[in-house]
PDB file of N, CA and C in Angstrom:
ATOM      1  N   UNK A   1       0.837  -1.174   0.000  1.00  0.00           N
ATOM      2  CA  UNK A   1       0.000   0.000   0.000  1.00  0.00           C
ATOM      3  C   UNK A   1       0.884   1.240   0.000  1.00  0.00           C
ATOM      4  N   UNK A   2       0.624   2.236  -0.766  1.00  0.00           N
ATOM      5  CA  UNK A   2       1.243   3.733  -0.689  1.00  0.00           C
ATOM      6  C   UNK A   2       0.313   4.413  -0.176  1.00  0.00           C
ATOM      7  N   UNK A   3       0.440   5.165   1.083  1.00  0.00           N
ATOM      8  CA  UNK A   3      -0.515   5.247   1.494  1.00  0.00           C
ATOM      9  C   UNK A   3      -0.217   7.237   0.823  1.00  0.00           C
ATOM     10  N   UNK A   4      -1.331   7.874   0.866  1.00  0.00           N
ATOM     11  CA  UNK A   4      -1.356   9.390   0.884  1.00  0.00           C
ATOM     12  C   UNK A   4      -0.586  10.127   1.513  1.00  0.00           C
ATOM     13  N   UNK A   5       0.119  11.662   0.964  1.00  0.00           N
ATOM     14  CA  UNK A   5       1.421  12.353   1.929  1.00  0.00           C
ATOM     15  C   UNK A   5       0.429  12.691   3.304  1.00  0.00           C
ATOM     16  N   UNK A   6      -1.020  13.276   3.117  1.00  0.00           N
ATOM     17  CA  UNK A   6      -1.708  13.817   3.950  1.00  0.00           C
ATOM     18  C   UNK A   6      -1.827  12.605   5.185  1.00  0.00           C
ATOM     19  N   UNK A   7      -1.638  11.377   5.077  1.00  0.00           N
ATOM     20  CA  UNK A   7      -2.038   9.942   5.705  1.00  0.00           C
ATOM     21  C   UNK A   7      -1.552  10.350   7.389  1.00  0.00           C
ATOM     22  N   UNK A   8      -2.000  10.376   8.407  1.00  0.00           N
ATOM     23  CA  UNK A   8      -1.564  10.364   9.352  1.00  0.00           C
ATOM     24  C   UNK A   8      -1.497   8.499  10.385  1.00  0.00           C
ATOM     25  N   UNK A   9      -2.762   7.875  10.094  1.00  0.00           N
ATOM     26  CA  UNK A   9      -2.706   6.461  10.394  1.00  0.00           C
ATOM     27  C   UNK A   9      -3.496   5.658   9.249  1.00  0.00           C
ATOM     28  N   UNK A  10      -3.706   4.068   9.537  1.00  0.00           N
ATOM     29  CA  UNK A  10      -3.951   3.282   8.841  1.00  0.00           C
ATOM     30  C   UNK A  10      -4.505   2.487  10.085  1.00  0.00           C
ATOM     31  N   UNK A  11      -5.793   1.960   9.496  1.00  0.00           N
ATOM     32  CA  UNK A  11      -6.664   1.383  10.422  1.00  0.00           C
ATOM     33  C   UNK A  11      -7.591   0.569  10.096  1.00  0.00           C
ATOM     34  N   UNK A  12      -7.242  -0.613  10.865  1.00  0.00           N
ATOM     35  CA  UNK A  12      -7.612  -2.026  10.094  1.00  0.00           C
ATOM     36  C   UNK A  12      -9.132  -2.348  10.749  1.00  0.00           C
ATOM     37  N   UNK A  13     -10.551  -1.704  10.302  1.00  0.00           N
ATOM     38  CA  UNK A  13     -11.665  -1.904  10.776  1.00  0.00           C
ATOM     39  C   UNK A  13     -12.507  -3.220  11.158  1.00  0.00           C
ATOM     40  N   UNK A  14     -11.757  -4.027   9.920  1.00  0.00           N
ATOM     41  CA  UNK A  14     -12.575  -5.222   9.792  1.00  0.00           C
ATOM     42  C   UNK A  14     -11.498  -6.670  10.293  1.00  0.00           C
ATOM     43  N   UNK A  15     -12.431  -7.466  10.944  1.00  0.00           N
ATOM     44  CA  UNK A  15     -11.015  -8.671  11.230  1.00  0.00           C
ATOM     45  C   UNK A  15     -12.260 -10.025  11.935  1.00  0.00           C
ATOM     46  N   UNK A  16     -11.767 -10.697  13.174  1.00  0.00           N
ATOM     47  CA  UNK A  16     -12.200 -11.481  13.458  1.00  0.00           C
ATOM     48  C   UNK A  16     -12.338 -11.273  15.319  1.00  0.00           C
ATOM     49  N   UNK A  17     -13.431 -11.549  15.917  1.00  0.00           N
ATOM     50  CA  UNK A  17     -13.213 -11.952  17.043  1.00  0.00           C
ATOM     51  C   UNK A  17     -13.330 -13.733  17.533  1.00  0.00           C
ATOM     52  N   UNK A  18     -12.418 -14.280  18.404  1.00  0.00           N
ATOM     53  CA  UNK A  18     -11.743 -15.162  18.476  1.00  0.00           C
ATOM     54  C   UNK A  18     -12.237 -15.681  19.942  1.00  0.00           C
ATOM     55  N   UNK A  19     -13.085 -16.616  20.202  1.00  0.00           N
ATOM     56  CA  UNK A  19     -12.562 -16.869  21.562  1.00  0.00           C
ATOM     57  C   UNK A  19     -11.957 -18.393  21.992  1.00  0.00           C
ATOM     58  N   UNK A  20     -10.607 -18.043  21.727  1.00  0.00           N
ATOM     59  CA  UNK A  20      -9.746 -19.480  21.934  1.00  0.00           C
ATOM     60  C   UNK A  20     -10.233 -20.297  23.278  1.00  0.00           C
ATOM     61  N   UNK A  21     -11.017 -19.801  23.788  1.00  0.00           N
ATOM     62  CA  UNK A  21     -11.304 -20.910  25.284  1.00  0.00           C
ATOM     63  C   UNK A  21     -12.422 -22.017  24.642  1.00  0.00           C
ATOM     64  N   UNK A  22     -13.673 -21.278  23.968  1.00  0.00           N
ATOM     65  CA  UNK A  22     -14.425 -22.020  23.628  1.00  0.00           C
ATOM     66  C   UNK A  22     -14.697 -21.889  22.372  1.00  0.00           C
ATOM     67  N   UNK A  23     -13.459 -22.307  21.570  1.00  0.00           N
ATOM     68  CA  UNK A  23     -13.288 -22.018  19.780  1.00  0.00           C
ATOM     69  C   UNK A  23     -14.434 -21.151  18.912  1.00  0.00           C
ATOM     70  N   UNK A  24     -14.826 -20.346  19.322  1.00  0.00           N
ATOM     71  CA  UNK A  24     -16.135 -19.632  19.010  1.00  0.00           C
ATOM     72  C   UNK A  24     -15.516 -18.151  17.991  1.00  0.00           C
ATOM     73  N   UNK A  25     -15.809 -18.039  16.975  1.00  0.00           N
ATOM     74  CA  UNK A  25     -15.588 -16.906  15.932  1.00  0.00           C
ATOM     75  C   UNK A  25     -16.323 -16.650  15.313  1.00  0.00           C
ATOM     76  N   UNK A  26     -16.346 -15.089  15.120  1.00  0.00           N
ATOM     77  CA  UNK A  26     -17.209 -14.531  14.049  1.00  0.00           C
ATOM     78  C   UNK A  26     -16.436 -12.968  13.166  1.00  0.00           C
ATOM     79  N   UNK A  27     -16.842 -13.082  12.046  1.00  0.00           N
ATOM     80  CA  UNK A  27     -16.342 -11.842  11.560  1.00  0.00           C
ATOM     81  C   UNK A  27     -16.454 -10.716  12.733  1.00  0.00           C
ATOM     82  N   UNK A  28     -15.960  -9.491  12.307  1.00  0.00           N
ATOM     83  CA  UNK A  28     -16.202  -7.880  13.354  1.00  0.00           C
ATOM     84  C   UNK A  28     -15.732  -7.242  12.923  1.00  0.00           C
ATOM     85  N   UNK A  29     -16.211  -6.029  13.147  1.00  0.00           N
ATOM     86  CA  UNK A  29     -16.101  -4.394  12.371  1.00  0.00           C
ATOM     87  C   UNK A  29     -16.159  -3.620  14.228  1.00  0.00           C
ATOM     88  N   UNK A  30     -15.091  -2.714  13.933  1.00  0.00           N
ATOM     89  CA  UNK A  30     -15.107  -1.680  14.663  1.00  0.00           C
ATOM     90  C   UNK A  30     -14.884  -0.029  13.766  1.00  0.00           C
ATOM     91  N   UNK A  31     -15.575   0.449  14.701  1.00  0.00           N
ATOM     92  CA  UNK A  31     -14.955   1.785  13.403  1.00  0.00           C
ATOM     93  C   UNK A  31     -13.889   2.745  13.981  1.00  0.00           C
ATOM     94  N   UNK A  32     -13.122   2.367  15.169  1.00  0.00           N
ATOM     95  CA  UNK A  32     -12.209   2.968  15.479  1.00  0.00           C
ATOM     96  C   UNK A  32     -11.101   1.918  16.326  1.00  0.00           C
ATOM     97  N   UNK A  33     -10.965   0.468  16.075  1.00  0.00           N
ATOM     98  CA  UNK A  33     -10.521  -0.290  17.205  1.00  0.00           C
ATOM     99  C   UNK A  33      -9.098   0.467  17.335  1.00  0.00           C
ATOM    100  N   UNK A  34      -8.674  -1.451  18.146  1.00  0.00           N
ATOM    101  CA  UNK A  34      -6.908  -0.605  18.388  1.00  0.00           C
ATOM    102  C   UNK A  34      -6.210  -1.142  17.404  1.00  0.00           C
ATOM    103  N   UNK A  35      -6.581  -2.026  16.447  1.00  0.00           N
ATOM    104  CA  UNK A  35      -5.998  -2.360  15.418  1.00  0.00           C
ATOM    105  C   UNK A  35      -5.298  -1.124  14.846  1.00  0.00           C
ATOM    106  N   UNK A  36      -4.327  -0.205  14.900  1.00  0.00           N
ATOM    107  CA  UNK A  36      -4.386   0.734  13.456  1.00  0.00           C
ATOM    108  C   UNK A  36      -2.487   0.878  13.715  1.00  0.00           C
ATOM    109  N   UNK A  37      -2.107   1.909  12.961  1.00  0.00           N
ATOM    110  CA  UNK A  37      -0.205   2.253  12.614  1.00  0.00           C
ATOM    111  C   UNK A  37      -0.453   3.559  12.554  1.00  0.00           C
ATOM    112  N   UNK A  38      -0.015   4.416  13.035  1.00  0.00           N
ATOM    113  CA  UNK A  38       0.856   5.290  12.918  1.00  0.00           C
ATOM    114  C   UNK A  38       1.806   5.907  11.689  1.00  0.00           C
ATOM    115  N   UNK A  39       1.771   6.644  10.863  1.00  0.00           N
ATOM    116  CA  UNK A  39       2.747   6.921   9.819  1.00  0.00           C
ATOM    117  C   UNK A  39       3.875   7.871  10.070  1.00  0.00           C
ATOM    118  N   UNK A  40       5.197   7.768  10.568  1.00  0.00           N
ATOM    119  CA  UNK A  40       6.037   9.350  10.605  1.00  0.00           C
ATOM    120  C   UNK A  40       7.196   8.744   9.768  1.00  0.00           C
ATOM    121  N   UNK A  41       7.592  10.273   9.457  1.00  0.00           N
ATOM    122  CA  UNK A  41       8.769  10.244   9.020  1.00  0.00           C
ATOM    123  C   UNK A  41       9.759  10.234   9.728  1.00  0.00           C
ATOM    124  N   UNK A  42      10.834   9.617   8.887  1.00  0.00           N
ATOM    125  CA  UNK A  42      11.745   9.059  10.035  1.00  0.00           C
ATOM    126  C   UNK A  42      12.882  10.363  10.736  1.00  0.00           C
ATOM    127  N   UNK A  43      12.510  11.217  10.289  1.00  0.00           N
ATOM    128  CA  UNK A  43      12.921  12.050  10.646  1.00  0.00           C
ATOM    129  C   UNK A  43      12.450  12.891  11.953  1.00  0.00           C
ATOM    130  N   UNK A  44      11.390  13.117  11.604  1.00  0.00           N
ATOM    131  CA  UNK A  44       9.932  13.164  13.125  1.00  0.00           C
ATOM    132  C   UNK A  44      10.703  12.863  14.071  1.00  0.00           C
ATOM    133  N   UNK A  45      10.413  11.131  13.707  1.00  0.00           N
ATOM    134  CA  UNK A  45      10.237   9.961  14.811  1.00  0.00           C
ATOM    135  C   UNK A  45      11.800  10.360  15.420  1.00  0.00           C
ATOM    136  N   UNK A  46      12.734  10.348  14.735  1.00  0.00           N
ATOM    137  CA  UNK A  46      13.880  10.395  15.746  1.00  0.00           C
ATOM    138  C   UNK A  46      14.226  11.463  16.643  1.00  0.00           C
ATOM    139  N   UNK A  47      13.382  12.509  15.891  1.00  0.00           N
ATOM    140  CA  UNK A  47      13.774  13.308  17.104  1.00  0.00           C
ATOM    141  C   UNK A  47      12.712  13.972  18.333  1.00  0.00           C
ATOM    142  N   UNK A  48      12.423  13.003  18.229  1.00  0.00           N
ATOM    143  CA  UNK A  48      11.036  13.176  19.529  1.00  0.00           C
ATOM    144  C   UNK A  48       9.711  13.369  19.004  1.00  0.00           C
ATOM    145  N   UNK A  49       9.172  13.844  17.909  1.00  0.00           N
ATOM    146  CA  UNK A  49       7.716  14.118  17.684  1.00  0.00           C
ATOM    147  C   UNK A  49       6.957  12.775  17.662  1.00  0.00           C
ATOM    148  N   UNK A  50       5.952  12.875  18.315  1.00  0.00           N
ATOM    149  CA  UNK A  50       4.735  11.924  18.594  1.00  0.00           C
ATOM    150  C   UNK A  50       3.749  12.342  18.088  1.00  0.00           C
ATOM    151  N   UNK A  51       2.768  11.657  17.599  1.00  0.00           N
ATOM    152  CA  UNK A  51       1.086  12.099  16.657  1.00  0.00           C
ATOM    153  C   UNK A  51       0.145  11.943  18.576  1.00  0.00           C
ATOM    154  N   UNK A  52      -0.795  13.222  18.780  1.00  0.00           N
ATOM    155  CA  UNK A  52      -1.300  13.367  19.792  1.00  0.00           C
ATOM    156  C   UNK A  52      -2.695  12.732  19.204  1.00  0.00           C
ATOM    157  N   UNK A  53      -3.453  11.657  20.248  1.00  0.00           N
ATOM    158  CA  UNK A  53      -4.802  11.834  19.854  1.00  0.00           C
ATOM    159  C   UNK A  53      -5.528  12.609  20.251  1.00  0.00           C
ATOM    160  N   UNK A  54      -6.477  13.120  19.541  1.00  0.00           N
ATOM    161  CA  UNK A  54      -7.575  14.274  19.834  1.00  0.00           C
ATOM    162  C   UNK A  54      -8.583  13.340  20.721  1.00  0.00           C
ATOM    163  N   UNK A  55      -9.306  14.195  20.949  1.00  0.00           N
ATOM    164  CA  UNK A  55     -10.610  14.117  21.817  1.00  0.00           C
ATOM    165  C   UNK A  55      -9.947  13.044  23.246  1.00  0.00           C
ATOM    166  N   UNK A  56     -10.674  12.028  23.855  1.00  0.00           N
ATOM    167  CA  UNK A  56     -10.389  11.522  24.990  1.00  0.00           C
ATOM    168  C   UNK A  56      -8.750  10.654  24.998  1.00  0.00           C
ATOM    169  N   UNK A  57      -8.221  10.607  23.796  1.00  0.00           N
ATOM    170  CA  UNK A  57      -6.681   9.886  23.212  1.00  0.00           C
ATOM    171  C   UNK A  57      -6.833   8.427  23.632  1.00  0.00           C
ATOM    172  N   UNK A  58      -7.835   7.538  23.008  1.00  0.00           N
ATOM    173  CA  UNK A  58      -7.845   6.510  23.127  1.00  0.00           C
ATOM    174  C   UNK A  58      -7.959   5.767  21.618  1.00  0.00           C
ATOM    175  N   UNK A  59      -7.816   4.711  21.176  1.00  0.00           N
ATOM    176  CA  UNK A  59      -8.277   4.236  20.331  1.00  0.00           C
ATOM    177  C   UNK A  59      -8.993   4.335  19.213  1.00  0.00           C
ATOM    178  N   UNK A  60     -10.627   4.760  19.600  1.00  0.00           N
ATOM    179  CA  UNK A  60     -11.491   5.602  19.505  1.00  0.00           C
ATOM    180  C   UNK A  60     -11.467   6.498  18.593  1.00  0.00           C
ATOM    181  N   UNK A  61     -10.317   7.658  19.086  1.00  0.00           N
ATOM    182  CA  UNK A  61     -10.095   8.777  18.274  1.00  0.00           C
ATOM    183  C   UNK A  61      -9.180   8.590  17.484  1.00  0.00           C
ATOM    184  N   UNK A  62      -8.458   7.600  17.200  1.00  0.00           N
ATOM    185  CA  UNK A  62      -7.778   7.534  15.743  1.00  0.00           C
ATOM    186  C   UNK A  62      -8.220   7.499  14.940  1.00  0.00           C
ATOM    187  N   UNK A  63      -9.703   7.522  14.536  1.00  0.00           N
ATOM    188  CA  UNK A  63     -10.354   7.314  13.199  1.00  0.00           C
ATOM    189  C   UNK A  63     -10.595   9.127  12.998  1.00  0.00           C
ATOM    190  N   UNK A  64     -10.254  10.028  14.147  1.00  0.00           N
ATOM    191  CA  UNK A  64     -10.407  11.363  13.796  1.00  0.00           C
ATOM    192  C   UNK A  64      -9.336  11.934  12.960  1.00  0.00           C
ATOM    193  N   UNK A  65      -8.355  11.307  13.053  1.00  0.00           N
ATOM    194  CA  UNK A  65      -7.085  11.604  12.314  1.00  0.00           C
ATOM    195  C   UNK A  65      -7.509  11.283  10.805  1.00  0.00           C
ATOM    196  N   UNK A  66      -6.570  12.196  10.128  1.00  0.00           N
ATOM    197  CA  UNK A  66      -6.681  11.990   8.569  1.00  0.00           C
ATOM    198  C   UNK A  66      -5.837  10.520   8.607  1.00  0.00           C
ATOM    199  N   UNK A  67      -6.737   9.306   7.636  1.00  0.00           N
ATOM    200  CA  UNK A  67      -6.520   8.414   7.899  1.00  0.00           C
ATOM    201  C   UNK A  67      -7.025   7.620   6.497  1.00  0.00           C
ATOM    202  N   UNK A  68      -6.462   6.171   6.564  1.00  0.00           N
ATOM    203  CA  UNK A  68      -6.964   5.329   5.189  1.00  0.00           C
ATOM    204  C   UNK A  68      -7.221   3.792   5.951  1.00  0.00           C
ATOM    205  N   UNK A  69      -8.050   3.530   5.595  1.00  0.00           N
ATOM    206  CA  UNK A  69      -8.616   2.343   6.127  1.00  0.00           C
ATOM    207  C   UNK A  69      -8.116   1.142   5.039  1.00  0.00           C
ATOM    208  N   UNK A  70      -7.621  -0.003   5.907  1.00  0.00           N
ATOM    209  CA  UNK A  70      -7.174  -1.320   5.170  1.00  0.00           C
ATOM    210  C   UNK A  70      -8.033  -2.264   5.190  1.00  0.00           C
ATOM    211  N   UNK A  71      -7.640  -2.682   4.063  1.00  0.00           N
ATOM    212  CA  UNK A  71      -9.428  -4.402   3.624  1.00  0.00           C
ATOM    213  C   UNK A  71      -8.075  -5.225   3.186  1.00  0.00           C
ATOM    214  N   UNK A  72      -8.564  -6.499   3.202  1.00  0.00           N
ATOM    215  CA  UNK A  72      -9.506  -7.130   3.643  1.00  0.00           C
ATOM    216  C   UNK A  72      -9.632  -7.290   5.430  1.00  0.00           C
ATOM    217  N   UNK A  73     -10.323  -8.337   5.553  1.00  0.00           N
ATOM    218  CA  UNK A  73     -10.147  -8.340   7.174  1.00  0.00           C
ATOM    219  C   UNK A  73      -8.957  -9.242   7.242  1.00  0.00           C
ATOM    220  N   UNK A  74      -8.134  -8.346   8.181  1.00  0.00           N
ATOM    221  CA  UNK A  74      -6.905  -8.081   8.735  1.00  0.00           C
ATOM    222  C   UNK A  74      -6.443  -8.402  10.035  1.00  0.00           C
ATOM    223  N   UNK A  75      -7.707  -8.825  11.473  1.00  0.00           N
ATOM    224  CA  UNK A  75      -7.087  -8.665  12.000  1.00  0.00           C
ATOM    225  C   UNK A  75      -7.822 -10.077  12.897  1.00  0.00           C
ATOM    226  N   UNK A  76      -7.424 -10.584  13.916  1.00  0.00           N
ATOM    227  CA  UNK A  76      -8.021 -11.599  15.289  1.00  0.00           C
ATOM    228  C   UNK A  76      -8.200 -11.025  16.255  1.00  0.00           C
ATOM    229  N   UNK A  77      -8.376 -10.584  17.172  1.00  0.00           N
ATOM    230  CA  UNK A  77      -8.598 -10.171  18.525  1.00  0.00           C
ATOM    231  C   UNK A  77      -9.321 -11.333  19.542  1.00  0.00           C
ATOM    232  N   UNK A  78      -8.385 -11.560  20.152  1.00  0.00           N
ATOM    233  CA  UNK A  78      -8.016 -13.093  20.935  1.00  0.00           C
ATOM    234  C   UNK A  78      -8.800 -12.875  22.448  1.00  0.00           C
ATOM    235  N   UNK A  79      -9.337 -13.283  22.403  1.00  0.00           N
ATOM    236  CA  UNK A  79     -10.286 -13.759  23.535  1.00  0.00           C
ATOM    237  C   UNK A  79      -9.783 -14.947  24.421  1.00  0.00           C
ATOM    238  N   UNK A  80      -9.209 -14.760  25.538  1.00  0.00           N
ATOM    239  CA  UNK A  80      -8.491 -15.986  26.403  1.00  0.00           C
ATOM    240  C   UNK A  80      -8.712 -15.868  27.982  1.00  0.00           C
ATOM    241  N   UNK A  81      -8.237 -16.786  28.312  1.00  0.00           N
ATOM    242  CA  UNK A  81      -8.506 -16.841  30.389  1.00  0.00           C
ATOM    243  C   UNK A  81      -7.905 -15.467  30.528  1.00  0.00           C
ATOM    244  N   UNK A  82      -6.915 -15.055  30.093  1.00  0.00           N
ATOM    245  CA  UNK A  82      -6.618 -13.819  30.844  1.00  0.00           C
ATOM    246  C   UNK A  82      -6.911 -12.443  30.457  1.00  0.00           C
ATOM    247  N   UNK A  83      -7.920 -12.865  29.568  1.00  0.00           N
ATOM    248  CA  UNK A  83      -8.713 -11.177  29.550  1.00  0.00           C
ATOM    249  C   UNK A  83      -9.104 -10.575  30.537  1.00  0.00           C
ATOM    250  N   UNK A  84      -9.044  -8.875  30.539  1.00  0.00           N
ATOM    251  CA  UNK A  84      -9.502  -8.379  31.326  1.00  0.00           C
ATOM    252  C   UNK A  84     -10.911  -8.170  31.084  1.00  0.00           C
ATOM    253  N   UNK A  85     -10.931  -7.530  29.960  1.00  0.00           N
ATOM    254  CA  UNK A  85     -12.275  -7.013  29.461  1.00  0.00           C
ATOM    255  C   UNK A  85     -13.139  -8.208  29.099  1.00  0.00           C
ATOM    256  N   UNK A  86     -14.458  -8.474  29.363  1.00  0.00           N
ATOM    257  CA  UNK A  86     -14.905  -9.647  28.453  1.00  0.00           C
ATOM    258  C   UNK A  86     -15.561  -9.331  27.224  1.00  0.00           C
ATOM    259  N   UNK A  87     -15.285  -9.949  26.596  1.00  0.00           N
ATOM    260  CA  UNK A  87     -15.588  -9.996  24.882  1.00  0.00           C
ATOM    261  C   UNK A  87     -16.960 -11.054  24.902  1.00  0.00           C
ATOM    262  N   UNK A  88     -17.476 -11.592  23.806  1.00  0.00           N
ATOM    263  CA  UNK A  88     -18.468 -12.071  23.266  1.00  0.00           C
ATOM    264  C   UNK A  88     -18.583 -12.052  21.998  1.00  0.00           C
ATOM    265  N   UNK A  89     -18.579 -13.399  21.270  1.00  0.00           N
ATOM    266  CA  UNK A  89     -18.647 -13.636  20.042  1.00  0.00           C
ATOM    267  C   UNK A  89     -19.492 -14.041  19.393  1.00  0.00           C
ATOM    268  N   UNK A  90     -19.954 -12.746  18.810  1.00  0.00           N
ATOM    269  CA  UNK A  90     -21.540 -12.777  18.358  1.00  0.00           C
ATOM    270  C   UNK A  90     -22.020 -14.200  17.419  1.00  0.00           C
ATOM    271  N   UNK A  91     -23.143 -14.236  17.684  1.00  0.00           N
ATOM    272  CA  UNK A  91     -24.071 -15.237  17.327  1.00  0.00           C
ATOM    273  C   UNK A  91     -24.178 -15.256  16.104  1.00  0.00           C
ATOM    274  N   UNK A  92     -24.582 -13.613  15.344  1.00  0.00           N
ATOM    275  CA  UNK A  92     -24.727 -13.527  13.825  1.00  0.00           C
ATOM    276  C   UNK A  92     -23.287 -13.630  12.913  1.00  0.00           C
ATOM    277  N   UNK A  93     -23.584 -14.765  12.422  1.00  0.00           N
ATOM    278  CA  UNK A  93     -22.286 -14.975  11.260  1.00  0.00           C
ATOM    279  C   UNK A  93     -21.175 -15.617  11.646  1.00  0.00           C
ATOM    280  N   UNK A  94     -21.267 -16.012  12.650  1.00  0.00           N
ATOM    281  CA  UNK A  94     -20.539 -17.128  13.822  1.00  0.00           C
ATOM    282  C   UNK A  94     -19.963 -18.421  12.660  1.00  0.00           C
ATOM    283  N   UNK A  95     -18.468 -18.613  12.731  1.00  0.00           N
ATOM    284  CA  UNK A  95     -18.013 -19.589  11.998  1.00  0.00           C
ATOM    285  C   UNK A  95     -18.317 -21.137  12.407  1.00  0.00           C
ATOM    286  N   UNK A  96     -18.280 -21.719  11.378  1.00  0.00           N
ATOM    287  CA  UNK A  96     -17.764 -23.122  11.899  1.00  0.00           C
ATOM    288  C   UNK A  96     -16.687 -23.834  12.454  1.00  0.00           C
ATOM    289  N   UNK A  97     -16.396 -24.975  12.301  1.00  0.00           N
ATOM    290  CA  UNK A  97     -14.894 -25.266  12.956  1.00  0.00           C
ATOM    291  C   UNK A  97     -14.028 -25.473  11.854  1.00  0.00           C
ATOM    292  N   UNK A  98     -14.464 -25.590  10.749  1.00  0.00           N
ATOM    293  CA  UNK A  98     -13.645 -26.084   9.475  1.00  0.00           C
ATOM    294  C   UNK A  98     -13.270 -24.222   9.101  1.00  0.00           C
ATOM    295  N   UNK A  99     -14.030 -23.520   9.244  1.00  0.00           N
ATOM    296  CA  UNK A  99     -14.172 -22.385   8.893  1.00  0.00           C
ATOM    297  C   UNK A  99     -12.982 -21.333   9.972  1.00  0.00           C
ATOM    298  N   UNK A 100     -13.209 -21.802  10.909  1.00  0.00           N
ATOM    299  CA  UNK A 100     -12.215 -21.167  11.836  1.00  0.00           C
ATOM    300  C   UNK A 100     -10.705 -21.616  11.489  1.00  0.00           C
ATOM    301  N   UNK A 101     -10.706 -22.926  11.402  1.00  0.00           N
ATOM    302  CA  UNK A 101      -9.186 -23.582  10.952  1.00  0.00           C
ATOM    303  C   UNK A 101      -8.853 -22.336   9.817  1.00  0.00           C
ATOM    304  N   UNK A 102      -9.615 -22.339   8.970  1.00  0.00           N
ATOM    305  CA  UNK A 102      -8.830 -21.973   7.551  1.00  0.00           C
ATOM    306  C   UNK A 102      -8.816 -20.695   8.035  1.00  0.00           C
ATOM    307  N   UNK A 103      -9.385 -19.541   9.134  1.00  0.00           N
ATOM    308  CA  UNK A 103      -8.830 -18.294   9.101  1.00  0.00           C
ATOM    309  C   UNK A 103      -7.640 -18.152   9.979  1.00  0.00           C
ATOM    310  N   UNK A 104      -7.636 -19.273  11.211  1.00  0.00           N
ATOM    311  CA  UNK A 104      -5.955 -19.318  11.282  1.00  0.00           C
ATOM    312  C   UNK A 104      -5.079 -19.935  10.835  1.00  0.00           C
ATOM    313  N   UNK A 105      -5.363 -20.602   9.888  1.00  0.00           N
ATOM    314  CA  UNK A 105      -4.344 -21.140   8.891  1.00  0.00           C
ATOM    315  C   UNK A 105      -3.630 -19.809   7.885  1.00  0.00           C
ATOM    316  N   UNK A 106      -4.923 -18.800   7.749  1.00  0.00           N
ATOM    317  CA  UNK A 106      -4.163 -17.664   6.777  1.00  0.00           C
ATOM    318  C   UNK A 106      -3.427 -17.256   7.549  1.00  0.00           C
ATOM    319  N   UNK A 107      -3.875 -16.774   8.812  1.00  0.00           N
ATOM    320  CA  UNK A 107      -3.289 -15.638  10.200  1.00  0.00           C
ATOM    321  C   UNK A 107      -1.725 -15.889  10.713  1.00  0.00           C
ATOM    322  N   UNK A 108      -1.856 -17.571  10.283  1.00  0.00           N
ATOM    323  CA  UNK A 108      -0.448 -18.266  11.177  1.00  0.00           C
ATOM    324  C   UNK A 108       0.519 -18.216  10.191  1.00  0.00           C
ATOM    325  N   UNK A 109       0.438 -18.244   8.996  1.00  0.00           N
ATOM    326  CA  UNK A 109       1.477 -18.889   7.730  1.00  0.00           C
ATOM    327  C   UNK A 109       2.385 -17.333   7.960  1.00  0.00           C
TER     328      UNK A 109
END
């Protein structure tokens, strides 16, 4: 991808939620997760400049940044005993088990 000079991040909306305890997956869309990158020049970056997030500087607000969104789905978000947060893997569009293999078969290679 080349992304735009204006590009400040890249942010991967679409992916999978995962819950490895009880093999349970389904596609997912967020419209601001934490999936995303950062773009600086390396020039920036070395000498101290950081990209600030606006509004509360979470996650969230990276989609406020001038930004380009990446397809296909890109990403897993792993659901395990040691989550803090609990997740839930929705019902609608919920994979199978043959179906789950083959999306970590792409994820792992």
């Amino acid at each position: 991808m080349q992304p735009k000079p204006e590009t400040i991040a890249l942010i991967n909306q679409n992916g999978y939620l995962w819950d490895s305890v009880n093999n349970e997956m389904a596609p997912t869309f967020y419209r601001s997760p934490q999936f995303y990158v950062y773009l600086y020049k390396t020039e920036q970056y070395a000498s101290g400049y950081r990209i600030k997030l606006p509004g509360r500087g979470t996650h969230g607000n990276v989609i406020d940044l001038p930004h380009e969104l990446l397809a296909p789905r890109n990403y897993i978000n792993v659901v395990h005993s040691s989550n803090t947060s609990v997740k839930k893997v929705s019902l609608k569009d919920r994979l199978n088990g043959s179906e789950i293999e083959q999306v970590l078969r792409e994820f792992m290679v």
